[in-house]
N, C-alpha and C. Protein backbone atom coordinates (compact mmCIF):
# COMPACT_ATOMS: atom_id res chain seq x y z
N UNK A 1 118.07 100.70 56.61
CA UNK A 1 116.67 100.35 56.68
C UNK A 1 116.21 99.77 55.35
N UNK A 2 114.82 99.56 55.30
CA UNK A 2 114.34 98.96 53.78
C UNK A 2 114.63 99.75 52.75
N UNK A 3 114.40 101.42 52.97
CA UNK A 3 114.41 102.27 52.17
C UNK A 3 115.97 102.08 51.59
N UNK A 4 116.68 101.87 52.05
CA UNK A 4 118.16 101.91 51.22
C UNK A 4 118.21 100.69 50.83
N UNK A 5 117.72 99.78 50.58
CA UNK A 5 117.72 98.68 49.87
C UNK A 5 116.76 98.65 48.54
N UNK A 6 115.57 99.45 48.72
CA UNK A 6 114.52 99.51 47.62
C UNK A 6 114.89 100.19 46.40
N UNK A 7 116.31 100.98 46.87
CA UNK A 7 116.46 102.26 45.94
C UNK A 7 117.29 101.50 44.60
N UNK A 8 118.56 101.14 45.17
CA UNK A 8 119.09 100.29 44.47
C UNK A 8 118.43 98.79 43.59
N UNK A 9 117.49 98.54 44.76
CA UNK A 9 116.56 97.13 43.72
C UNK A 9 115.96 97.84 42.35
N UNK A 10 115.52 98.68 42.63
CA UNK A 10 114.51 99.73 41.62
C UNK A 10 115.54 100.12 40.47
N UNK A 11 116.62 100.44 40.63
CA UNK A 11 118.08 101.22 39.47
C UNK A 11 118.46 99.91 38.66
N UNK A 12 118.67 98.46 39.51
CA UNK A 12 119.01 97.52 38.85
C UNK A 12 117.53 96.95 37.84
N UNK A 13 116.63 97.06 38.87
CA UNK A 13 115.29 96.68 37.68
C UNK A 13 114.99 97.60 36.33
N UNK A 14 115.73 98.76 36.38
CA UNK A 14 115.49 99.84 34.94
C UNK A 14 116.80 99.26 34.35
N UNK A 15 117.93 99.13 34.92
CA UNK A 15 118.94 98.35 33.61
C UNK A 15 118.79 97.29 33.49
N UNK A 16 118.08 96.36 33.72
CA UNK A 16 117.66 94.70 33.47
C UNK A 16 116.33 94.71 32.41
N UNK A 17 115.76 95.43 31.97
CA UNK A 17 114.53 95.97 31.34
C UNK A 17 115.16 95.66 29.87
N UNK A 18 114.46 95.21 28.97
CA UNK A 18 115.22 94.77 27.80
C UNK A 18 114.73 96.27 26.78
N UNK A 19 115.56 96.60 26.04
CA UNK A 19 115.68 97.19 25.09
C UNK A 19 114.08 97.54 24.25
N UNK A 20 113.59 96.71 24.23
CA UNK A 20 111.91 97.20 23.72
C UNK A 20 111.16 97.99 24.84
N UNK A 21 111.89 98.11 25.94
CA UNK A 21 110.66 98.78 26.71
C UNK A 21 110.86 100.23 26.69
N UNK A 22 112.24 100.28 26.17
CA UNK A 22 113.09 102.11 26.21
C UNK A 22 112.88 102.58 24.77
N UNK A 23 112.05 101.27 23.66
CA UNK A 23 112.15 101.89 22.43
C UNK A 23 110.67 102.91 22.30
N UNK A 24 110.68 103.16 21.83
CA UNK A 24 109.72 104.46 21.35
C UNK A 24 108.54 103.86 20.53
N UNK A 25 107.59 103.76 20.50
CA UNK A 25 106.36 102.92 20.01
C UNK A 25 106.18 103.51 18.39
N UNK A 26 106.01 102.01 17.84
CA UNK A 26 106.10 102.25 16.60
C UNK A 26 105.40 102.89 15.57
N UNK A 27 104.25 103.58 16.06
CA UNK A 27 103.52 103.98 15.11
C UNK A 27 103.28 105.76 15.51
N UNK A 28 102.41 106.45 14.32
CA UNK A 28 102.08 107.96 14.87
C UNK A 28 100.69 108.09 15.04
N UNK A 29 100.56 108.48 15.95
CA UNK A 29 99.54 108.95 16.29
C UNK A 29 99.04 108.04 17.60
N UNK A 30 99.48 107.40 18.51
CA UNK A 30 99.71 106.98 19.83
C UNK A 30 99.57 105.53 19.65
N UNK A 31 99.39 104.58 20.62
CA UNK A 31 99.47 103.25 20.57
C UNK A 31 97.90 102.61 20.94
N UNK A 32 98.12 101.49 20.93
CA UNK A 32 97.06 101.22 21.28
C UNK A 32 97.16 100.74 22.59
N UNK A 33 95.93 99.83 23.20
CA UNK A 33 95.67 100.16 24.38
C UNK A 33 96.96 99.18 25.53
N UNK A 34 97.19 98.50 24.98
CA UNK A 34 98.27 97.92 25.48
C UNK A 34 99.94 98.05 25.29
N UNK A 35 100.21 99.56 24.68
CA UNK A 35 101.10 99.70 23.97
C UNK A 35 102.23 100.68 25.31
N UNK A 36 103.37 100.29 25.80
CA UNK A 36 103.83 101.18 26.18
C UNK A 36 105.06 102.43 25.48
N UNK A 37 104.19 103.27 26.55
CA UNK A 37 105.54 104.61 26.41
C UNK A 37 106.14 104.55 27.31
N UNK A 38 107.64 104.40 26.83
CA UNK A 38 108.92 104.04 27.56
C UNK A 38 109.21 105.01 28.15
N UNK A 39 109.38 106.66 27.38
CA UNK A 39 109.67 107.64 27.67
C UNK A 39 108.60 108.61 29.07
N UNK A 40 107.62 108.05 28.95
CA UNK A 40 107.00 108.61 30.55
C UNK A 40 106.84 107.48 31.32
N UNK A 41 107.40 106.07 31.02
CA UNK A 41 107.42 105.03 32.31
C UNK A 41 108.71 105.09 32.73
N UNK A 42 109.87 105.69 32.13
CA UNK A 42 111.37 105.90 32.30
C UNK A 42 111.15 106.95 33.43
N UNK A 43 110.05 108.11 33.06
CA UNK A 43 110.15 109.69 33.88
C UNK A 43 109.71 109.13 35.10
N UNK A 44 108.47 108.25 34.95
CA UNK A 44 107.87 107.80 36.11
C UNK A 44 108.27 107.16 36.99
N UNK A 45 109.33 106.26 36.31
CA UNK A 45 110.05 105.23 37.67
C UNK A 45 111.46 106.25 37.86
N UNK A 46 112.22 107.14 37.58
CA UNK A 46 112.63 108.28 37.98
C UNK A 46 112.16 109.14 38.97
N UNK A 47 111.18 109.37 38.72
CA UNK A 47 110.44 110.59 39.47
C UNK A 47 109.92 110.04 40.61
N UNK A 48 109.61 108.31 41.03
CA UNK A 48 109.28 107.59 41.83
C UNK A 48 110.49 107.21 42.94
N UNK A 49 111.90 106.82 41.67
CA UNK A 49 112.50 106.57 42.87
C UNK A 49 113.53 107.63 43.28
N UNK A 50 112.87 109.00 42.93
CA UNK A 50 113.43 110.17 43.45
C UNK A 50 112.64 110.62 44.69
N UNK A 51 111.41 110.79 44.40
CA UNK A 51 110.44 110.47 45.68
C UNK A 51 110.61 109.71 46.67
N UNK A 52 111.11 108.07 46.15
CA UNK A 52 111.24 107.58 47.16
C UNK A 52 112.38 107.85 48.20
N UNK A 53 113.20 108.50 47.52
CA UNK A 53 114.56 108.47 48.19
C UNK A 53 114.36 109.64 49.31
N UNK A 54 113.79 110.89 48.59
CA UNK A 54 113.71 112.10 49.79
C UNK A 54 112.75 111.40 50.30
N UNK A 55 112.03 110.77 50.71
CA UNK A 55 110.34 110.74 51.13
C UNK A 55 111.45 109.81 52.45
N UNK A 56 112.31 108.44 51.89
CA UNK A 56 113.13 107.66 52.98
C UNK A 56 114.25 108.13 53.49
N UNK A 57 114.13 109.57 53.34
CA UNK A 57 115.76 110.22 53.51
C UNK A 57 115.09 111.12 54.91
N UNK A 58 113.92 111.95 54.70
CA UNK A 58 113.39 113.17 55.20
C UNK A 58 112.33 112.81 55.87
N UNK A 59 111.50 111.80 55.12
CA UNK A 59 109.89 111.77 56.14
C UNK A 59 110.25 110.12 56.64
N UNK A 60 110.36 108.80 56.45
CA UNK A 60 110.21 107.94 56.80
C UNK A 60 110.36 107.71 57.82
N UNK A 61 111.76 108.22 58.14
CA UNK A 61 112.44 108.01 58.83
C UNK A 61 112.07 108.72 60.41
N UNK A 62 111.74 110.13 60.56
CA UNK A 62 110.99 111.04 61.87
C UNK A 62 109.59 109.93 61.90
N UNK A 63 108.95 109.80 61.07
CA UNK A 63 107.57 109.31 61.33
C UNK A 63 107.91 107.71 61.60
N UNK A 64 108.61 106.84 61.31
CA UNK A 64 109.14 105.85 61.90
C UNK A 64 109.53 105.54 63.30
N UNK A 65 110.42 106.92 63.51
CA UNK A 65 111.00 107.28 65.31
C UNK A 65 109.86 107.63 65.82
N UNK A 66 108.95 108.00 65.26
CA UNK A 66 107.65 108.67 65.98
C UNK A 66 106.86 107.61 66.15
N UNK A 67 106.46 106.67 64.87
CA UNK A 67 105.66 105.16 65.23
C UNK A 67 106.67 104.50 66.30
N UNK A 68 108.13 104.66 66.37
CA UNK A 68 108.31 103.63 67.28
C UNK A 68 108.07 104.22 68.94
N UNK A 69 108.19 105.55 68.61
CA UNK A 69 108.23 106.26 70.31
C UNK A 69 106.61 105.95 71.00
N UNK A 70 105.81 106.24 69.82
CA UNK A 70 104.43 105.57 70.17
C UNK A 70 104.13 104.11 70.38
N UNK A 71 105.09 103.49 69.68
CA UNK A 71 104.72 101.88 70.59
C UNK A 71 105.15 101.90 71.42
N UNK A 72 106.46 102.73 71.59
CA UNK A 72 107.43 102.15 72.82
C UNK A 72 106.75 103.03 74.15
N UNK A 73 106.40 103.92 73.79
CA UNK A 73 105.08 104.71 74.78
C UNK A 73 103.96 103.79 75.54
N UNK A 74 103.01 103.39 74.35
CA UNK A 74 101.92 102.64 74.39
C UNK A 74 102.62 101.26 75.46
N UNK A 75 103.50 100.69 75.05
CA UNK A 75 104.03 99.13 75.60
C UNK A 75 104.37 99.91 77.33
N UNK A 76 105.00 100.88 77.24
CA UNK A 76 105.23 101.60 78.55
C UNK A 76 104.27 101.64 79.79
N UNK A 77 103.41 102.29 79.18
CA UNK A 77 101.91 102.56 79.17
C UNK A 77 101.06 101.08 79.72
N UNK A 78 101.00 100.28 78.85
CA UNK A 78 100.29 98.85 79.59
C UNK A 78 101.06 97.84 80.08
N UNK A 79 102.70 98.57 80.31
CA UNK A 79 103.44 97.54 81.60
C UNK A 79 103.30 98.72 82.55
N UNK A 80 102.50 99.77 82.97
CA UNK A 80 103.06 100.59 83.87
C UNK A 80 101.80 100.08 84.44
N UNK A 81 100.36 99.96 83.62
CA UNK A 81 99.15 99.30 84.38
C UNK A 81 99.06 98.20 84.83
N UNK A 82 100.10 97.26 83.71
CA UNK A 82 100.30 96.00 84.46
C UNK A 82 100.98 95.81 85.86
N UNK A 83 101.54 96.77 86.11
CA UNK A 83 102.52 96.92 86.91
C UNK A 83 101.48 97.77 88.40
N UNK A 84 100.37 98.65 87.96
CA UNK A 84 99.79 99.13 88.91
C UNK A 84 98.72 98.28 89.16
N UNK A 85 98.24 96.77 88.06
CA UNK A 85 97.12 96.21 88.35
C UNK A 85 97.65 95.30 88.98
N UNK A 86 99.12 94.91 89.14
CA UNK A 86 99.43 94.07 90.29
C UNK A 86 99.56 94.38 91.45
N UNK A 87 100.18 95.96 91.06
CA UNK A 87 100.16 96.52 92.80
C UNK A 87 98.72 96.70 93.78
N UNK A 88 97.44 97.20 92.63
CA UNK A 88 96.59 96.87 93.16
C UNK A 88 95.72 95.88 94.00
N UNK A 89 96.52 94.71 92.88
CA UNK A 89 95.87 92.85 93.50
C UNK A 89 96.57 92.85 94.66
N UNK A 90 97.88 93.24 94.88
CA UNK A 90 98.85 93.21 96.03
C UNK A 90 97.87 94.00 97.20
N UNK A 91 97.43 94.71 96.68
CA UNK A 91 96.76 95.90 97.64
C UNK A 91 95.67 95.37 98.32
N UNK A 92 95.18 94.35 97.55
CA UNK A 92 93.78 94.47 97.73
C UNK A 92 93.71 93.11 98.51
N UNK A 93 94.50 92.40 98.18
CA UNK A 93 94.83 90.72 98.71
C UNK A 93 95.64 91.22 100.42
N UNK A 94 96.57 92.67 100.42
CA UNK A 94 96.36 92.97 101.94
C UNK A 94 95.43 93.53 102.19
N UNK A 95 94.87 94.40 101.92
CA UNK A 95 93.51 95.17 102.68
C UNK A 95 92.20 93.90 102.99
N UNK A 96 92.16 92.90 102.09
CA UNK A 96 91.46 91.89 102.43
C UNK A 96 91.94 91.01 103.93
N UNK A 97 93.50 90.44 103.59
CA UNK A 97 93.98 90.32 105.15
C UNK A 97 94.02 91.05 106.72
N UNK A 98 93.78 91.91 105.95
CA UNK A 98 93.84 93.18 107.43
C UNK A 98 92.74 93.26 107.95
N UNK A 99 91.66 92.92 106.62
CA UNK A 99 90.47 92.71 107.44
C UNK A 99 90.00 92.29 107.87
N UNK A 100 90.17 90.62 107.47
CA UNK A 100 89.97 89.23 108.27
C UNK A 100 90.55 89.17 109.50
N UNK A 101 91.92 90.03 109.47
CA UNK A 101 92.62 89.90 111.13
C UNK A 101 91.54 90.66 112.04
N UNK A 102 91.15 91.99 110.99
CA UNK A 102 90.29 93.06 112.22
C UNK A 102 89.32 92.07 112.70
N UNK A 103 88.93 91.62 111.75
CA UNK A 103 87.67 90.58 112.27
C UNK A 103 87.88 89.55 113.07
N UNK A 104 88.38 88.87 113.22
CA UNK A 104 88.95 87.55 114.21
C UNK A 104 89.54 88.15 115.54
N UNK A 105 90.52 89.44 115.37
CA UNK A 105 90.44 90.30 117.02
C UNK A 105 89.33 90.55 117.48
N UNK A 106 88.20 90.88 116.25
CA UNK A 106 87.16 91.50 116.85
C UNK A 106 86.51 90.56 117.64
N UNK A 107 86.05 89.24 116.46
CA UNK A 107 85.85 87.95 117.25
C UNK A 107 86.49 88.28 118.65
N UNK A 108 87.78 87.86 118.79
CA UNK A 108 88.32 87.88 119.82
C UNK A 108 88.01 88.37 121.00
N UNK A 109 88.18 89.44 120.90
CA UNK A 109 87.38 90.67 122.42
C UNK A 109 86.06 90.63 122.48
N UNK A 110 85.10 90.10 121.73
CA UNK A 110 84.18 90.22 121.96
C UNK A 110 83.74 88.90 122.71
N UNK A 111 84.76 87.38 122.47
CA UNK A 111 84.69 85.97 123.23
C UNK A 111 85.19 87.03 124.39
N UNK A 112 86.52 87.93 124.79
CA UNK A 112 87.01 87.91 125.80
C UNK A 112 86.28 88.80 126.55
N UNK A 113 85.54 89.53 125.75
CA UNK A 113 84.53 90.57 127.16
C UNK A 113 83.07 89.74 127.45
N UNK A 114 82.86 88.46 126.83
CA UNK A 114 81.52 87.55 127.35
C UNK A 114 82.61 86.79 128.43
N UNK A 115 83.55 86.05 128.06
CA UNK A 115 84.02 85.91 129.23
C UNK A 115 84.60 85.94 130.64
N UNK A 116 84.74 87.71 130.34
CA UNK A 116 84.96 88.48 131.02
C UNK A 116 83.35 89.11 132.19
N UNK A 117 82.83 89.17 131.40
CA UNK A 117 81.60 89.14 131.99
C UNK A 117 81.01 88.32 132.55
N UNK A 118 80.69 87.27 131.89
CA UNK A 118 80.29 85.98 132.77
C UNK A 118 81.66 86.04 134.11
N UNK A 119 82.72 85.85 133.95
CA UNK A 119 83.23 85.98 134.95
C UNK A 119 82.85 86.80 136.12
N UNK A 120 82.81 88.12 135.45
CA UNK A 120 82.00 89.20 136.86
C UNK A 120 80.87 88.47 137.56
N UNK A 121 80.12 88.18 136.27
CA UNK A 121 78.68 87.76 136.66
C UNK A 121 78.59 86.28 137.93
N UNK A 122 79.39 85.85 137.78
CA UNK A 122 80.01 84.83 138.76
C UNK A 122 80.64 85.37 140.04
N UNK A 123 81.46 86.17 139.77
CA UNK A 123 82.00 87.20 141.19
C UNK A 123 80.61 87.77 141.96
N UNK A 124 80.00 88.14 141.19
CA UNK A 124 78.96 89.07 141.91
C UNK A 124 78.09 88.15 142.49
N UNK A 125 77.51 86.81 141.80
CA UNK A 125 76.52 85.89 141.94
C UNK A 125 77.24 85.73 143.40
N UNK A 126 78.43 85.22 143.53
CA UNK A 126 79.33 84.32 144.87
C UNK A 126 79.14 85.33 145.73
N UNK A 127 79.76 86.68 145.65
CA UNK A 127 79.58 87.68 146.83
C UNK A 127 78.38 87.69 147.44
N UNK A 128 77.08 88.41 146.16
CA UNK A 128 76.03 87.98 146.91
C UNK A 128 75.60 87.10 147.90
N UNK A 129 75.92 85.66 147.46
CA UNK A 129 75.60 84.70 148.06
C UNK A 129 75.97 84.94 149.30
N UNK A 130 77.63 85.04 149.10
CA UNK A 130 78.62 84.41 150.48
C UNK A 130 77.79 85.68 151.32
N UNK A 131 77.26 86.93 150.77
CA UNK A 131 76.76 87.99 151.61
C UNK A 131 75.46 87.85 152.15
N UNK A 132 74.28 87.14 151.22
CA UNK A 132 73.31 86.88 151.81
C UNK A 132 73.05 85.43 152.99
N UNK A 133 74.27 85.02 152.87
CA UNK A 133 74.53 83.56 153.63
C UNK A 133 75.16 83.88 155.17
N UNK A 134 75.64 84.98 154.78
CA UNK A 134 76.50 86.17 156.03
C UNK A 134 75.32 86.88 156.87
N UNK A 135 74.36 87.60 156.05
CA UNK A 135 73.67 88.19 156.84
C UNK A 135 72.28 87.28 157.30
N UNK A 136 71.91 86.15 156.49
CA UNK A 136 71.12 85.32 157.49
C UNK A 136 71.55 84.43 158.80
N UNK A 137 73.27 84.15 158.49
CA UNK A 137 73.70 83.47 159.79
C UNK A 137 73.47 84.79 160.99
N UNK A 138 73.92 86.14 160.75
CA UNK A 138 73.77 87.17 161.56
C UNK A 138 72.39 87.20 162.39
N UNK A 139 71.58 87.64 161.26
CA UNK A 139 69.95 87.19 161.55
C UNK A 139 69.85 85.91 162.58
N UNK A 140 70.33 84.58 162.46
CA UNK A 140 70.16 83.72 163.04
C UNK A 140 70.62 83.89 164.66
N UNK A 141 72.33 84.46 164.86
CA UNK A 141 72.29 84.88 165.85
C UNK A 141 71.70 85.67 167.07
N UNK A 142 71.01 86.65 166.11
CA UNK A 142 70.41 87.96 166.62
C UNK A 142 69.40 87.43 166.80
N UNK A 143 68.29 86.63 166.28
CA UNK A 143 67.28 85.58 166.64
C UNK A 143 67.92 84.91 167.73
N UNK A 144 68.35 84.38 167.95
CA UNK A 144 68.98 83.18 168.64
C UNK A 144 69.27 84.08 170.18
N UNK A 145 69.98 85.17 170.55
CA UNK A 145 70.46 85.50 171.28
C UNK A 145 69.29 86.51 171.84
N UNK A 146 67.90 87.31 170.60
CA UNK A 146 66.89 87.47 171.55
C UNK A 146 66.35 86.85 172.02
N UNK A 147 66.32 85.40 171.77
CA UNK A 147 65.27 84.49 171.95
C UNK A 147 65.69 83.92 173.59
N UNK A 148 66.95 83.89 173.29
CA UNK A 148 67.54 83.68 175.01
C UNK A 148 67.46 84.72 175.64
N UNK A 149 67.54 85.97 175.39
CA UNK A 149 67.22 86.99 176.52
C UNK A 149 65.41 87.16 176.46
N UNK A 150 64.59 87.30 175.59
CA UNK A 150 63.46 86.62 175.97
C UNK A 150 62.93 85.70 177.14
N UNK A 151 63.89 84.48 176.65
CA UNK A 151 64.26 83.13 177.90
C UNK A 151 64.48 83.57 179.38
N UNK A 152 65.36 84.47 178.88
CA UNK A 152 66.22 84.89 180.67
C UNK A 152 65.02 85.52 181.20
N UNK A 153 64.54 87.03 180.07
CA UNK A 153 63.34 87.71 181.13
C UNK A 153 62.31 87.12 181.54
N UNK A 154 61.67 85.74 180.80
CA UNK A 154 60.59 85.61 181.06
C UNK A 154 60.69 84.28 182.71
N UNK A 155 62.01 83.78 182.14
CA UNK A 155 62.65 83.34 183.30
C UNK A 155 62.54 84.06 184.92
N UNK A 156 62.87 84.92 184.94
CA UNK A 156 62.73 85.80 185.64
C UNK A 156 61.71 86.34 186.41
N UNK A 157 60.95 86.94 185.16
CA UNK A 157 59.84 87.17 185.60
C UNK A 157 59.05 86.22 186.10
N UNK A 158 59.16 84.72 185.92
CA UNK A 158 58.53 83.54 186.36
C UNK A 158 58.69 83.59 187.27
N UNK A 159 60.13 83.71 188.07
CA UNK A 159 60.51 83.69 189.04
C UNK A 159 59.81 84.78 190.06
N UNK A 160 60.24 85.98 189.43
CA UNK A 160 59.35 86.90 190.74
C UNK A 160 57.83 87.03 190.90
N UNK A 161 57.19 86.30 189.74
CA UNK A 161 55.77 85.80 190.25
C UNK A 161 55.86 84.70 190.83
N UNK A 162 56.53 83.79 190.70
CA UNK A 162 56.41 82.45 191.41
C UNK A 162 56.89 83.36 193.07
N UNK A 163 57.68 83.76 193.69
CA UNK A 163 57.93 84.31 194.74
C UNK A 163 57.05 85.28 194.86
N UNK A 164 56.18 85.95 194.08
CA UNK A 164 55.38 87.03 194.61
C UNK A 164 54.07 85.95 194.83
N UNK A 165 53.48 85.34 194.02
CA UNK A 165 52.70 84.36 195.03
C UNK A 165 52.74 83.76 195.52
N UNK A 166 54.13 83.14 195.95
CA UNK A 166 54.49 82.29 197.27
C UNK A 166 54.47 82.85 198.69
N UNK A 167 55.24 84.74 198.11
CA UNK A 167 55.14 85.47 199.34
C UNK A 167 53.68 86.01 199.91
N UNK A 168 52.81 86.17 198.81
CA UNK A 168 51.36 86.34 199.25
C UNK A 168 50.39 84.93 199.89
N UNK A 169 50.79 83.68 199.23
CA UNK A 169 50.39 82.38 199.98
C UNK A 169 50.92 82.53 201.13
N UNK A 170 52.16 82.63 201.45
CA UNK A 170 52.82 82.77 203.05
C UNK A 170 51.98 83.52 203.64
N UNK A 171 51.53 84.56 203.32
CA UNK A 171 51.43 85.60 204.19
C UNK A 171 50.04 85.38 204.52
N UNK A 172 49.22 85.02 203.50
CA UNK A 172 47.89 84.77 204.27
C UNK A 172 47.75 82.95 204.38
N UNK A 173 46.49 82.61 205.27
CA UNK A 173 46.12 81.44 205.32
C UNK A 173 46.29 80.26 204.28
N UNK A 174 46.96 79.25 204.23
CA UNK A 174 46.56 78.60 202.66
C UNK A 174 45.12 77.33 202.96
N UNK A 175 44.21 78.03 202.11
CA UNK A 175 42.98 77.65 201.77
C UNK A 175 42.80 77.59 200.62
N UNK A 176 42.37 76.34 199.95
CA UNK A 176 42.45 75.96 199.03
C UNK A 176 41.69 76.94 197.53
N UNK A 177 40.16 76.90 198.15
CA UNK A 177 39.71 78.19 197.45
C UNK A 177 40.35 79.58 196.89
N UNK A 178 40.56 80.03 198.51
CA UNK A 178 41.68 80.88 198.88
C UNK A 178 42.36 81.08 198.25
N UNK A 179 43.61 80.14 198.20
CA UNK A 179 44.22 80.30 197.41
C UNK A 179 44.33 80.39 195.97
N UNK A 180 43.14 79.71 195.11
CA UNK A 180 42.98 79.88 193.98
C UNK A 180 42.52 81.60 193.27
N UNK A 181 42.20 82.02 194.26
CA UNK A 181 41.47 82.85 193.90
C UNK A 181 42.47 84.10 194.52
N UNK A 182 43.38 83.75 195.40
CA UNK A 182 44.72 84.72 195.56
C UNK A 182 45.57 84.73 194.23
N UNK A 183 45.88 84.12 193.66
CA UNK A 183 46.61 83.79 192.64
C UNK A 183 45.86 84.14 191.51
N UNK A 184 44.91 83.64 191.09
CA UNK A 184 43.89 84.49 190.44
C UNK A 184 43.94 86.03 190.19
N UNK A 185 43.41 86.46 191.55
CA UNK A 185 43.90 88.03 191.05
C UNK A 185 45.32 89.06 191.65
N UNK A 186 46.23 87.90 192.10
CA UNK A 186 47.14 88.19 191.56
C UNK A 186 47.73 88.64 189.99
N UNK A 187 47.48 87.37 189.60
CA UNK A 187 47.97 87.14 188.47
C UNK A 187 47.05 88.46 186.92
N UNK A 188 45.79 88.46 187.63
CA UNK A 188 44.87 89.86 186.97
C UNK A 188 45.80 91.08 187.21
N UNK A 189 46.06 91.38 188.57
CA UNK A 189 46.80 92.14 189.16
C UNK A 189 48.31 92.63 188.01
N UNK A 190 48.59 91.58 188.06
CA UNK A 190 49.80 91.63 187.01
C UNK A 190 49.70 91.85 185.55
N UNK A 191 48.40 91.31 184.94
CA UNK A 191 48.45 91.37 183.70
C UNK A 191 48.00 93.26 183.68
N UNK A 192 46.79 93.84 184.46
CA UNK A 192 46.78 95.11 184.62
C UNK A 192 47.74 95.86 184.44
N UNK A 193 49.26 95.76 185.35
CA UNK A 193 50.12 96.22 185.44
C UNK A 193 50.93 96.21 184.17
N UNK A 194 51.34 95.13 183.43
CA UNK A 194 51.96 94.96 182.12
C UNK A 194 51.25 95.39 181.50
N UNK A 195 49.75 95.59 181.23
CA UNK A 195 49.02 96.38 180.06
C UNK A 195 49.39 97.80 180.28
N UNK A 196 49.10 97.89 181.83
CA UNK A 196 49.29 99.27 181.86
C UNK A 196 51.00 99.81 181.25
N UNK A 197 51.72 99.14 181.70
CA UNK A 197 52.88 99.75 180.87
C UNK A 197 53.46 99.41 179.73
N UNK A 198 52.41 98.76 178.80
CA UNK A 198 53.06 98.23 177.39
C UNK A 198 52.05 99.78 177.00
């Protein structure tokens, strides 16, 4: 890693250091402000790249595996959403299709029960018809066939008045008066009789 490369850069930069920086400052009583001490910048870059070494030996290195387990977590982590925000679009792009189908069947049965209906509504219209067209021809007969027995009785009955005042003209004189006035209440005679039995 870097750390084993820094250690060694750092050992070669203290023996490349020229000879005035390890000497001991020339005067007593300390330096001035720009003056170095060799002897605690020697301890210091010692004591630094002794630090550095346990610090890249013992800590860098766990907290490194640990930054990487956390990216490699984290990256996990937003391909697993990427991965559920597609399954979702997937989801949602069918639940959208499923619904447009529900809808267009629905369409569907709902064209096929108007047409279905109107159809009835057509069956029933025709039956009716062909039924009310049925029972007025019936009607017509039943008209038709009282109307001839009507015909026949009154036929009839014409007849046995025409012979009942022919047989009463026979029987008495025919005189013109007479006769009007036989027939006359005859014919009173008769209507009496039909009142009386209606």
């Amino acid at each position: 890693m870097r750390a084993s490369r820094i250690v060694p850069a750092t050992l070669a930069l203290m023996v490349a250091l020229p000879d005035t920086v390890w000497a001991q400052g020339g005067g007593e009583g300390g330096g001035g402000l720009f003056d170095i001490n060799t002897g605690l910048s020697t301890w210091t870059l010692i004591v630094f790249a002794v630090l550095f070494f346990v610090l890249s030996k013992y800590a860098w290195g766990p907290i490194l595996a640990a930054v990487d387990a956390r990216e490699k977590g984290i990256q996990a982590a937003i391909d697993g959403a990427a991965a559920q925000n597609a399954e979702a679009a997937r989801l949602l792009d069918e639940h959208r299709a499923q619904l447009s189908d529900a809808r267009r069947q629905a369409n569907e049965l709902i064209a096929s029960g108007k047409a279905a209906g109107e159809t009835v509504r057509k069956d029933v219209e025709e039956k009716a018809r062909a039924e009310g067209q049925a029972i007025v021809e019936r009607a017509r007969v039943e008209i038709e066939r009282e109307r001839d027995a009507a015909l026949d009785m009154l036929r009839k009955e014409a007849v046995e008045l025409a012979l009942a005042a022919a047989s009463k003209l026979i029987s008495e004189s025919l005189d013109q008066p007479k006769d009007r006035a036989l027939v006359e209440r005859y014919l009173s005679d008769l209507g009496k009789g039909s009142g009386a039995q209606a």
